[in-house]
C-alpha atoms as a PDB file:
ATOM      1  CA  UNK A   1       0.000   0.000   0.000  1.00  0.00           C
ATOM      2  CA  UNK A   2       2.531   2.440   0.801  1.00  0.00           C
ATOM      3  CA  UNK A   3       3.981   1.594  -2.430  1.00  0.00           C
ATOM      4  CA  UNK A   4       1.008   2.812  -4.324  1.00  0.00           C
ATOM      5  CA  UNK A   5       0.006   5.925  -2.232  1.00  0.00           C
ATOM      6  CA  UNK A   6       3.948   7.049  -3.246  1.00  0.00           C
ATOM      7  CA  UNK A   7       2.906   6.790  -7.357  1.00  0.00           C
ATOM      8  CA  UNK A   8      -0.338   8.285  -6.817  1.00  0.00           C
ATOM      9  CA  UNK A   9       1.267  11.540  -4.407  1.00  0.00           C
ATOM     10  CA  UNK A  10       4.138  11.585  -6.951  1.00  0.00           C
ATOM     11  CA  UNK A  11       1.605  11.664 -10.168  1.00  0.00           C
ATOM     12  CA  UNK A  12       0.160  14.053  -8.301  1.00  0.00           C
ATOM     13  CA  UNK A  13       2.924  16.127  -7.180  1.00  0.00           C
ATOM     14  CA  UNK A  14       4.423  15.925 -10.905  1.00  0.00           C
ATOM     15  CA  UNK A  15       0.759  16.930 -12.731  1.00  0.00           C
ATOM     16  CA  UNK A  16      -0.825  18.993 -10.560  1.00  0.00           C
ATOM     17  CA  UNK A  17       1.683  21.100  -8.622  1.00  0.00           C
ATOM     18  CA  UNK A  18       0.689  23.012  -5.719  1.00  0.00           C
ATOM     19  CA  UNK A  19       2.653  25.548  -3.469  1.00  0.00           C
ATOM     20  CA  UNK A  20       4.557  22.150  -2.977  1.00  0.00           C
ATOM     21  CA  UNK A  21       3.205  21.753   0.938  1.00  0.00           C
ATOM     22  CA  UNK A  22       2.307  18.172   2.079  1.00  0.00           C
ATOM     23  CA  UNK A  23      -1.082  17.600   3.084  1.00  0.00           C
ATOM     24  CA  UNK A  24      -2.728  14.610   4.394  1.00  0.00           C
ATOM     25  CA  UNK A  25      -4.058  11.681   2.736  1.00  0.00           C
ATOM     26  CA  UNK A  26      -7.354  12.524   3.233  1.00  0.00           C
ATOM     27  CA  UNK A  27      -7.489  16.254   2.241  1.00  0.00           C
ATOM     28  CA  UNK A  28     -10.254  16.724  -0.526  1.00  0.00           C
ATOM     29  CA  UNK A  29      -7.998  17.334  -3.310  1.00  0.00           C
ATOM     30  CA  UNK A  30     -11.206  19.114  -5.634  1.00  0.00           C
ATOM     31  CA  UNK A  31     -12.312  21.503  -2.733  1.00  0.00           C
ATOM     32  CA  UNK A  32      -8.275  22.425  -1.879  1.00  0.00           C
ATOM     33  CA  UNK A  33      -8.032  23.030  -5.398  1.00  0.00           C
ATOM     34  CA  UNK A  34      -5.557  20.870  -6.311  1.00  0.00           C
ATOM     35  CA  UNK A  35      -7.404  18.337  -9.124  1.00  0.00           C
ATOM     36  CA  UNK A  36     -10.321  20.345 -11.305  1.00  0.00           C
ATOM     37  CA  UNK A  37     -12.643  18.293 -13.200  1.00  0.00           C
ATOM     38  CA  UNK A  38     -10.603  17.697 -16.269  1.00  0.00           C
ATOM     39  CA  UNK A  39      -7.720  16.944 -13.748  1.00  0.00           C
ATOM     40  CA  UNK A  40     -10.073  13.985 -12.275  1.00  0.00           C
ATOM     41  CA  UNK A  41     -10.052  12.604 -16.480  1.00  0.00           C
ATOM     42  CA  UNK A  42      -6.042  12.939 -16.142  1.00  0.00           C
ATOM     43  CA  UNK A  43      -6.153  10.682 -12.935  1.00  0.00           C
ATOM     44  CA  UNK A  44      -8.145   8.027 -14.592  1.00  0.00           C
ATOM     45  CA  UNK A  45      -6.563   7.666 -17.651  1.00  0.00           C
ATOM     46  CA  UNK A  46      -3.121   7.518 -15.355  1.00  0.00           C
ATOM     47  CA  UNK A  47      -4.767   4.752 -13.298  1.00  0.00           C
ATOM     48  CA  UNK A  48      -5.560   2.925 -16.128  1.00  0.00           C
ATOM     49  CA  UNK A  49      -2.204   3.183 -18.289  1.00  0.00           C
ATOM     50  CA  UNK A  50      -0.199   2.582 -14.608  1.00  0.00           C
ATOM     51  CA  UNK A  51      -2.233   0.203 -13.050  1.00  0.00           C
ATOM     52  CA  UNK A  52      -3.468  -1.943 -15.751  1.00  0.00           C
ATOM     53  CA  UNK A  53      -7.433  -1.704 -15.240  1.00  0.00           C
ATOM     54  CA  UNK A  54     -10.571   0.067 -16.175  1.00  0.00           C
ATOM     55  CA  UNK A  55     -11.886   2.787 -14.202  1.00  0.00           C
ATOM     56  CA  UNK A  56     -15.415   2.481 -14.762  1.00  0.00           C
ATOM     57  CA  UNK A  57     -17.848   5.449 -15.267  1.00  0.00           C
ATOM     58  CA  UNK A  58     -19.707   4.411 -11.573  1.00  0.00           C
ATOM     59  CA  UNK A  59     -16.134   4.092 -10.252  1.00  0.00           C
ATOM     60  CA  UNK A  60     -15.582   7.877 -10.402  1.00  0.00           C
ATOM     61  CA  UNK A  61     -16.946   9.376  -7.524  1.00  0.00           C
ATOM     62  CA  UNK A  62     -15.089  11.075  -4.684  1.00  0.00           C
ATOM     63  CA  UNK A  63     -14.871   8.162  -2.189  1.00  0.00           C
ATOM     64  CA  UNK A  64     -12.770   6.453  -4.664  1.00  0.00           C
ATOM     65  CA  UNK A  65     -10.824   9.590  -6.367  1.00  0.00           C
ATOM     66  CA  UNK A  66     -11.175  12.408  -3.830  1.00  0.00           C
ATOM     67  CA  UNK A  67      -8.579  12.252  -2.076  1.00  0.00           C
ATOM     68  CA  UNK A  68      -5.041  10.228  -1.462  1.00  0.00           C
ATOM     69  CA  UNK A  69      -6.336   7.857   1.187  1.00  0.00           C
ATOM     70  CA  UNK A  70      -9.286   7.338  -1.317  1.00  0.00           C
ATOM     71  CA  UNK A  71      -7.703   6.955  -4.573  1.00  0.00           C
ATOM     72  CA  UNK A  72      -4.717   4.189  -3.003  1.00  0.00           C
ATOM     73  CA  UNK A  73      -8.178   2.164  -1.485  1.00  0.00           C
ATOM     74  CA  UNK A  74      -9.797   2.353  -4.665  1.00  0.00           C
ATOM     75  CA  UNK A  75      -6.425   1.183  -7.056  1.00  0.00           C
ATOM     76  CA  UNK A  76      -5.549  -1.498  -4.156  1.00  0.00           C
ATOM     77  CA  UNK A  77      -9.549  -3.147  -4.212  1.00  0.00           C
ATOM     78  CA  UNK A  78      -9.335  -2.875  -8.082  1.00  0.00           C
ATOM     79  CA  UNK A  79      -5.533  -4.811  -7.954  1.00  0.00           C
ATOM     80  CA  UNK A  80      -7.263  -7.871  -5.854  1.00  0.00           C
ATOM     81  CA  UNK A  81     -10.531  -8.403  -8.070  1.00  0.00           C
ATOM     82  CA  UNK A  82      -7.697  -8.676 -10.664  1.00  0.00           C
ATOM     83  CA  UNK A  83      -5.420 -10.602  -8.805  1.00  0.00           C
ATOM     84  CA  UNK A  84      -2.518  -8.704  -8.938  1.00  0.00           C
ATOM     85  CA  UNK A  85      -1.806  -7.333  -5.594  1.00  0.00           C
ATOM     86  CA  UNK A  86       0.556  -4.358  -5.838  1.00  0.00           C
END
């Protein structure tokens, strides 16, 4: 796990850079400003092309891509129905 919340904060860090201040995992990255809507498109197409799997349309809502905490949950459950833990 701590493997994948490091790609996600450094796709993060590298697409969307912010005043460069760490926040926690669980900091609503659309209300803080730091993923807009197309940004939210970025991060799925990024999931799929790093992770190996399809982020489907019901999938993208902001318990699974809201936040840090949220996003590492979401690619971890999605690595185990595939059956390739990361």
């Amino acid at each position: 796990m701590a493997a994948t919340e490091s790609m996600v904060r450094e796709f993060i860090a590298n697409t969307f850079p912010t005043d460069g201040s760490e926040y926690p995992g669980d900091t609503d990255l659309l209300q803080a400003g730091i993923i807009d809507s197309i940004g939210v498109l970025t991060l799925v197409t990024w999931l799929e092309e790093a992770f190996g799997f399809v982020v489907d349309d019901e999938d993208v809502v902001p318990e699974n891509l809201g936040s840090v905490d949220g996003i590492t949950a979401y690619v971890e459950r999605k690595l185990q129905e595939a059956g390739n833990p990361a």
